[in-house]
Protein backbone atom coordinates (compact mmCIF):
# COMPACT_ATOMS: atom_id res chain seq x y z
CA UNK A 1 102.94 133.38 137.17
CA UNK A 2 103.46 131.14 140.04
CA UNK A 3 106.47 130.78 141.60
CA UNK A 4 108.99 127.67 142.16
CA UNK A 5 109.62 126.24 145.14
CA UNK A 6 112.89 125.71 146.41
CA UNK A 7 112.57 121.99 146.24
CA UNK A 8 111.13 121.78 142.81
CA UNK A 9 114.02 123.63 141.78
CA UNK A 10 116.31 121.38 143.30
CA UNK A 11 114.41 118.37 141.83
CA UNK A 12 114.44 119.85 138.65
CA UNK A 13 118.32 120.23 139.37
CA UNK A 14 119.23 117.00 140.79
CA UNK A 15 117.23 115.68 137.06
CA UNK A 16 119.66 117.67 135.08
CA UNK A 17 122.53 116.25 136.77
CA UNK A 18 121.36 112.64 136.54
CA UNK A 19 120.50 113.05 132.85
CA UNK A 20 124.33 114.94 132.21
CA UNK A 21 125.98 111.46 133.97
CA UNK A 22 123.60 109.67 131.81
CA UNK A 23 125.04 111.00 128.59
CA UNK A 24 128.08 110.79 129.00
CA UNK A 25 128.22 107.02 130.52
CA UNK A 26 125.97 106.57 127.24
CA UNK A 27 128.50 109.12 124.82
CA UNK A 28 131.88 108.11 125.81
CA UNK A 29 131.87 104.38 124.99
CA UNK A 30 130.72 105.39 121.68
CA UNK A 31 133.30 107.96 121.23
CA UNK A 32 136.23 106.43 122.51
CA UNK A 33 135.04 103.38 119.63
CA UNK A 34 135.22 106.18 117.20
CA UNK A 35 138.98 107.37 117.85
CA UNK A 36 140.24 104.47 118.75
CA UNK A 37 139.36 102.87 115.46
CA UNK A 38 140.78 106.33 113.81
CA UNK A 39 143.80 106.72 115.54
CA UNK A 40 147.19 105.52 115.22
CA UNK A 41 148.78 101.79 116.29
CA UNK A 42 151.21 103.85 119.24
CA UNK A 43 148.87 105.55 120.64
CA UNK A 44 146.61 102.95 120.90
CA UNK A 45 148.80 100.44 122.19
CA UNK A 46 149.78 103.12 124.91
CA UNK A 47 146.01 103.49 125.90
CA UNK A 48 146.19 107.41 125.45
CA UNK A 49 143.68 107.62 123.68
CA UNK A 50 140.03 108.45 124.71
CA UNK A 51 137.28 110.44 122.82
CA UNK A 52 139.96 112.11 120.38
CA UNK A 53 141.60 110.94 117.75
CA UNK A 54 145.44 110.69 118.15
CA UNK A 55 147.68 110.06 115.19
CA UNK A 56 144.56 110.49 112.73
CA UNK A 57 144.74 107.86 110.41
CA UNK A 58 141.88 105.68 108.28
CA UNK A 59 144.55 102.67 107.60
CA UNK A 60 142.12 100.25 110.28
CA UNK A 61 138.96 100.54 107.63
CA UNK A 62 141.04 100.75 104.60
CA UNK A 63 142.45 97.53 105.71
CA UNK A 64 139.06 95.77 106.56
CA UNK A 65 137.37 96.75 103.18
CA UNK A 66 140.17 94.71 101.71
CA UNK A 67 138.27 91.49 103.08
CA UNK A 68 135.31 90.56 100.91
CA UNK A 69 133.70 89.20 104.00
CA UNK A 70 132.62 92.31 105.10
CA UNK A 71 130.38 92.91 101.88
CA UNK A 72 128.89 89.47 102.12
CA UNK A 73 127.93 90.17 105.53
CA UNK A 74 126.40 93.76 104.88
CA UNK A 75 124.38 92.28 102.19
CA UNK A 76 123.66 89.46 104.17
CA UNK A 77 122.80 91.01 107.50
CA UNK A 78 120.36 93.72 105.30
CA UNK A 79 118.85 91.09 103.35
CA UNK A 80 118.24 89.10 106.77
CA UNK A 81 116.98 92.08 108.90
CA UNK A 82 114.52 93.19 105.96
CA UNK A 83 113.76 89.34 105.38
CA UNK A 84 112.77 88.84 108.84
CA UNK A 85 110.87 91.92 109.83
CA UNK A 86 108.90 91.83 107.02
CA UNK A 87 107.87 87.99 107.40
CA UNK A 88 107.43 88.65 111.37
CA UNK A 89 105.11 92.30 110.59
CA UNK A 90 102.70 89.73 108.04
CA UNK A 91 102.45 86.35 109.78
CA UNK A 92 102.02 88.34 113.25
CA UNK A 93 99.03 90.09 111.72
CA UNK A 94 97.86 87.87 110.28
CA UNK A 95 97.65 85.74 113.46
CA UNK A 96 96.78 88.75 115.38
CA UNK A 97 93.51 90.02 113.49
CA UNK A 98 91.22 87.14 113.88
CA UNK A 99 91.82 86.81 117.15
CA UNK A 100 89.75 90.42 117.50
CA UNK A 101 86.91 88.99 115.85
CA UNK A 102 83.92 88.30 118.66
CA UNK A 103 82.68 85.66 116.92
CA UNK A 104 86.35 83.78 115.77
CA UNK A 105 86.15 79.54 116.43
CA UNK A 106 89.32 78.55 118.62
CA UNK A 107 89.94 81.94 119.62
CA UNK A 108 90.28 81.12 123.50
CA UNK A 109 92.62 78.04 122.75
CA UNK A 110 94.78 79.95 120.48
CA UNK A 111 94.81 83.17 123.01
CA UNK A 112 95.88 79.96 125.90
CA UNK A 113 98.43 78.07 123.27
CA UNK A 114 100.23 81.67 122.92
CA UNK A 115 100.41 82.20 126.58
CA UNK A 116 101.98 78.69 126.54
CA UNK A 117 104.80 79.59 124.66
CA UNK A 118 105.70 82.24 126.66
CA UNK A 119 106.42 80.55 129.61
CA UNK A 120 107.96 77.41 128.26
CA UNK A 121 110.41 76.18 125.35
CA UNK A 122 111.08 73.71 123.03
CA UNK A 123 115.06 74.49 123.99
CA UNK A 124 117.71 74.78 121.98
CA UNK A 125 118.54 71.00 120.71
CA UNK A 126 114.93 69.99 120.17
CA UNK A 127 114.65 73.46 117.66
CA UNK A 128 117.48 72.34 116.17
CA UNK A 129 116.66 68.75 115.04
CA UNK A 130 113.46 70.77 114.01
CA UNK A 131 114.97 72.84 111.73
CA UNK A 132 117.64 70.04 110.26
CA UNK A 133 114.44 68.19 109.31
CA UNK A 134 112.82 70.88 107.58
CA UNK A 135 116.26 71.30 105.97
CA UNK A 136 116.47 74.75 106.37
CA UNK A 137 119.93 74.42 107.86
CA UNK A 138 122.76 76.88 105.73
CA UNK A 139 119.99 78.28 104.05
CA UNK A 140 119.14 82.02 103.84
CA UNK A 141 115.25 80.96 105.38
CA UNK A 142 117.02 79.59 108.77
CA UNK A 143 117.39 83.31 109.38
CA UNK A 144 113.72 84.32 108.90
CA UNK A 145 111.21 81.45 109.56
CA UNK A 146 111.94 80.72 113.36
CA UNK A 147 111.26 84.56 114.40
CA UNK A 148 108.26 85.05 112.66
CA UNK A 149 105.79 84.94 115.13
CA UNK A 150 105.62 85.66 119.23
CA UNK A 151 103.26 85.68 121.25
CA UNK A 152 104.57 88.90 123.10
CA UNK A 153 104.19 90.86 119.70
CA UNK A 154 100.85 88.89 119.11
CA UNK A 155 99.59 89.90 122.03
CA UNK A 156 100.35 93.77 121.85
CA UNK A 157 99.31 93.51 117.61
CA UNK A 158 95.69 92.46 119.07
CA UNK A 159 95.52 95.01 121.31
CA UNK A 160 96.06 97.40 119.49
CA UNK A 161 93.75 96.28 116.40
CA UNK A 162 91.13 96.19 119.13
CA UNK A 163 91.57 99.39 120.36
CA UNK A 164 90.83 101.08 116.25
CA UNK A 165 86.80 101.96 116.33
CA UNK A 166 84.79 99.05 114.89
CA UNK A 167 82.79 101.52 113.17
CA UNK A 168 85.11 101.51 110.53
CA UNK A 169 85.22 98.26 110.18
CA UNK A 170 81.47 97.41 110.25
CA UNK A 171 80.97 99.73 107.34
CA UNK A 172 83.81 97.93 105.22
CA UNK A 173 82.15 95.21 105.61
CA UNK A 174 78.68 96.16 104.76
CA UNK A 175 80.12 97.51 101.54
CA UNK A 176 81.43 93.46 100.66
CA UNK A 177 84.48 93.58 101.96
CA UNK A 178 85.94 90.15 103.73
CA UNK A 179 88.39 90.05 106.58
CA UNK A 180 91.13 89.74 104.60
CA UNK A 181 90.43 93.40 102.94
CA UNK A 182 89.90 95.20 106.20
CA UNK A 183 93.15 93.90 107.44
CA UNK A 184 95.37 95.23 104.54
CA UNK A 185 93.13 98.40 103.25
CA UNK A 186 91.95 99.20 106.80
CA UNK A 187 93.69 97.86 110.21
CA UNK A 188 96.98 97.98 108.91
CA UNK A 189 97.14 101.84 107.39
CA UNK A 190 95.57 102.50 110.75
CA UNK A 191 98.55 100.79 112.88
CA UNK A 192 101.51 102.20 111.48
CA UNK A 193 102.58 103.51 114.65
CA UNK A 194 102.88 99.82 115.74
CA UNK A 195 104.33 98.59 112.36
CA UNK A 196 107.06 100.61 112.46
CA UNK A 197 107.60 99.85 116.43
CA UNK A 198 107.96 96.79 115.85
CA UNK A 199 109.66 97.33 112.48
CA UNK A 200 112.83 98.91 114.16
CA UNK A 201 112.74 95.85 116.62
CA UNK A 202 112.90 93.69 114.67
CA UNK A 203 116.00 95.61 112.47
CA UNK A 204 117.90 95.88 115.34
CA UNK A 205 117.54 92.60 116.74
CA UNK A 206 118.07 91.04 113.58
CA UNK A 207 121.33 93.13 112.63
CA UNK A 208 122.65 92.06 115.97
CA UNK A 209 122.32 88.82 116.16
CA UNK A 210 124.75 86.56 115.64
CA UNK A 211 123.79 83.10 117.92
CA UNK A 212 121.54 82.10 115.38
CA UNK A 213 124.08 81.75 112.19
CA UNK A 214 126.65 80.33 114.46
CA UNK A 215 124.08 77.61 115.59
CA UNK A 216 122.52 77.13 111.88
CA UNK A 217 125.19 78.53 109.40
CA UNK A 218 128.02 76.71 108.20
CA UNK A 219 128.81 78.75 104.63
CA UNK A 220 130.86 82.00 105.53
CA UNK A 221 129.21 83.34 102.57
CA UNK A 222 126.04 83.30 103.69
CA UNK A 223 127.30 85.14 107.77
CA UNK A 224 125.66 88.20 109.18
CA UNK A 225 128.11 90.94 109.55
CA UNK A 226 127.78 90.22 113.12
CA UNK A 227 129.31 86.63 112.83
CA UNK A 228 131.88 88.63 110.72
CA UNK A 229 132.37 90.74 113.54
CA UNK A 230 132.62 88.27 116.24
CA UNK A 231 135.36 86.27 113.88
CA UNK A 232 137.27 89.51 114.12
CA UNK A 233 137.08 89.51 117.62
CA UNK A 234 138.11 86.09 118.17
CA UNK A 235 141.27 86.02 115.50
CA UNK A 236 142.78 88.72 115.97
CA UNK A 237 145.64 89.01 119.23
CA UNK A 238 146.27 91.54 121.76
CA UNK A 239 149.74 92.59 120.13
CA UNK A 240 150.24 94.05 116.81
CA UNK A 241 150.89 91.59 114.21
CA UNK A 242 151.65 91.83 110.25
CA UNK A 243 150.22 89.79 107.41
CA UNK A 244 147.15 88.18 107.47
CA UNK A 245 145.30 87.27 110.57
CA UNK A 246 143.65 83.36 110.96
CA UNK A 247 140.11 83.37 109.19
CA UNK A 248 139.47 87.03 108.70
CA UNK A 249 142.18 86.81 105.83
CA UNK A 250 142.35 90.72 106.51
CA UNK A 251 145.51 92.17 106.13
CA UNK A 252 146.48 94.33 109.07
CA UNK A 253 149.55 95.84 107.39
CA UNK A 254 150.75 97.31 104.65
CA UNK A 255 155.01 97.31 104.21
CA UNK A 256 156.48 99.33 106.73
CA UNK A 257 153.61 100.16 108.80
CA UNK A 258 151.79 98.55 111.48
CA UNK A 259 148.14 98.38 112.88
CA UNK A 260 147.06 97.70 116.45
CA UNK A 261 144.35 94.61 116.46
CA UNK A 262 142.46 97.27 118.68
CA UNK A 263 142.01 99.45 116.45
CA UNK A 264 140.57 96.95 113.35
CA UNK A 265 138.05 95.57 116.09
CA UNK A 266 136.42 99.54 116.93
CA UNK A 267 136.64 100.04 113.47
CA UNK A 268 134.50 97.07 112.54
CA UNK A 269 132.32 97.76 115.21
CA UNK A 270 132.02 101.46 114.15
CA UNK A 271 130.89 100.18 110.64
CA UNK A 272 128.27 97.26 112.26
CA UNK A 273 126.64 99.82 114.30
CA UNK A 274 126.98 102.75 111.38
CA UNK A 275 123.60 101.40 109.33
CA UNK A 276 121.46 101.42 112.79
CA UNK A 277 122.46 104.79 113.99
CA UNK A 278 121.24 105.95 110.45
CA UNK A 279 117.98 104.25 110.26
CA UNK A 280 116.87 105.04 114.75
CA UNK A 281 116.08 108.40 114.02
CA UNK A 282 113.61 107.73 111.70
CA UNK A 283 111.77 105.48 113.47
CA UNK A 284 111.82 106.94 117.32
CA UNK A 285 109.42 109.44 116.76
CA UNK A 286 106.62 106.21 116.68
CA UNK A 287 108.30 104.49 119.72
CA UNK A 288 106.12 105.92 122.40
CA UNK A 289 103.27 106.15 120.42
CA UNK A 290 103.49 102.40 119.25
CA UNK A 291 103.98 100.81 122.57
CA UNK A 292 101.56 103.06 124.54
CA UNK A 293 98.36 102.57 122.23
CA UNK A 294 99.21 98.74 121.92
CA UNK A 295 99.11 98.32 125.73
CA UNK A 296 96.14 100.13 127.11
CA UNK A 297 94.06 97.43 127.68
CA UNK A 298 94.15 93.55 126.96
């Protein structure tokens, strides 16, 4: 067995240290979120309180539940994240897969239109007027259309459809099958590392957006919980208050007892970020995997 050298060991050292100041810069924001949105108004108006609970109380979620916005923006912000990724995962294949095909007409000026767009933009007012005059605006599609195709994820989908042998694909064909059949029976069982990549990308930067319904969105009913979120943010003050705060129509206290605004704004961002910190796990395992294979070669 071959023996460690004094400075691998203190490499190897100096790594565990970095890594331990790593986690916790990543752990205690996340924690202090957590008992600050469980503990109670004096302690948190005293700043005490930091990765414990003090004063253990679940009044700050009992009193967001109470506002019906917060349903209408779960449902809203699921029905958007699955909306979009699934639209983005089709329409970039589907874009992506012919331009692997040798003998594909307009493959070069698509592959130079794509490259385009990823240097320069419409901008912001030009998509706008856009999307007014395709009347999309307030409507649940202004929240899936836009994002359904890049060329960065068109770019690493044709990779890595390249990169799957052609033998299998030759021999679907000389049994009849058309293009369209070896996509969906044969490239795309074959890429599900990169699906779900991209799959969990496109969750996560769905669930937290929030520019795009402020810009396009004028019904409250139809606001991502991150809109919801940012509302919170916005309406409620830096002292403890009773009633009903502005346009959250949340009410803060019950009779007799008060709630710090600090504590309603970590709990709604513990229950934004609750649904994503389910769903990572799941998906990380195909994270290296995904992004490796899709970038060998171009």
């Amino acid at each position: 067995m071959r023996k460690e050298s004094l400075g691998s060991r203190m490499f190897d050292v100096l790594n565990i240290f970095i890594m331990v100041l790593i986690l916790v810069a990543v752990l205690y924001p996340v924690f202090n979120i957590i008992a600050t949105s469980l503990s109670g108004a004096r302690y948190v108006a005293k700043g005490s309180v930091t990765i414990w609970p003090l004063g253990f109380e679940f009044k700050a979620y009992t009193d967001i539940f109470k506002d019906r916005l917060i349903f209408t923006g779960y449902l809203n912000s699921i029905g958007y994240a699955l909306g979009s990724t699934f639209v983005m995962l089709l329409f970039t294949s589907l874009m992506a897969y012919p331009l692997t095909i040798p003998g594909f007409i307009g493959k070069k000026f698509l592959n130079v239109f794509l490259m385009i767009t990823m240097f320069f933009g419409g901008g912001l007012i030009p998509t706008y007027l856009l999307i007014r005059n395709l009347h999309l605006l307030d409507t649940f599609w202004v929240m899936i259309i836009p994002g359904a195709v890049g060329a960065y994820n068109v770019f690493l989908f044709r990779t890595f459809f390249a990169n799957i042998p052609s033998e299998l694909k030759d021999a679907a064909l000389i049994d009849g099958a058309n293009e369209v059949v070896v996509l969906f029976r044969i490239i795309l069982p074959l890429s599900k590392p990169l699906l779900a990549t991209f799959a969990l990308f496109g969750i996560v930067g769905s669930w937290n957006s929030w520019f795009e319904a402020l810009i396009y969105l004028q019904d409250q009913a139809k606001y991502p919980l991150q809109m919801v979120l940012r509302n919170y943010l916005f309406t409620l003050d830096s002292n403890a208050i009773q009633g009903r705060v502005g346009a959250s129509n949340v009410a803060i206290n019950s009779p007799g007892s008060l709630m710090d605004p600090k504590s309603i704004r970590m709990a709604v961002i513990v229950i934004t970020m609750f649904p994503i910190m389910i769903i990572y796990p799941f998906f990380q395992k195909y994270f290296t995997k995904g992004m490796f294979v899709g970038s060998i070669k171009g």
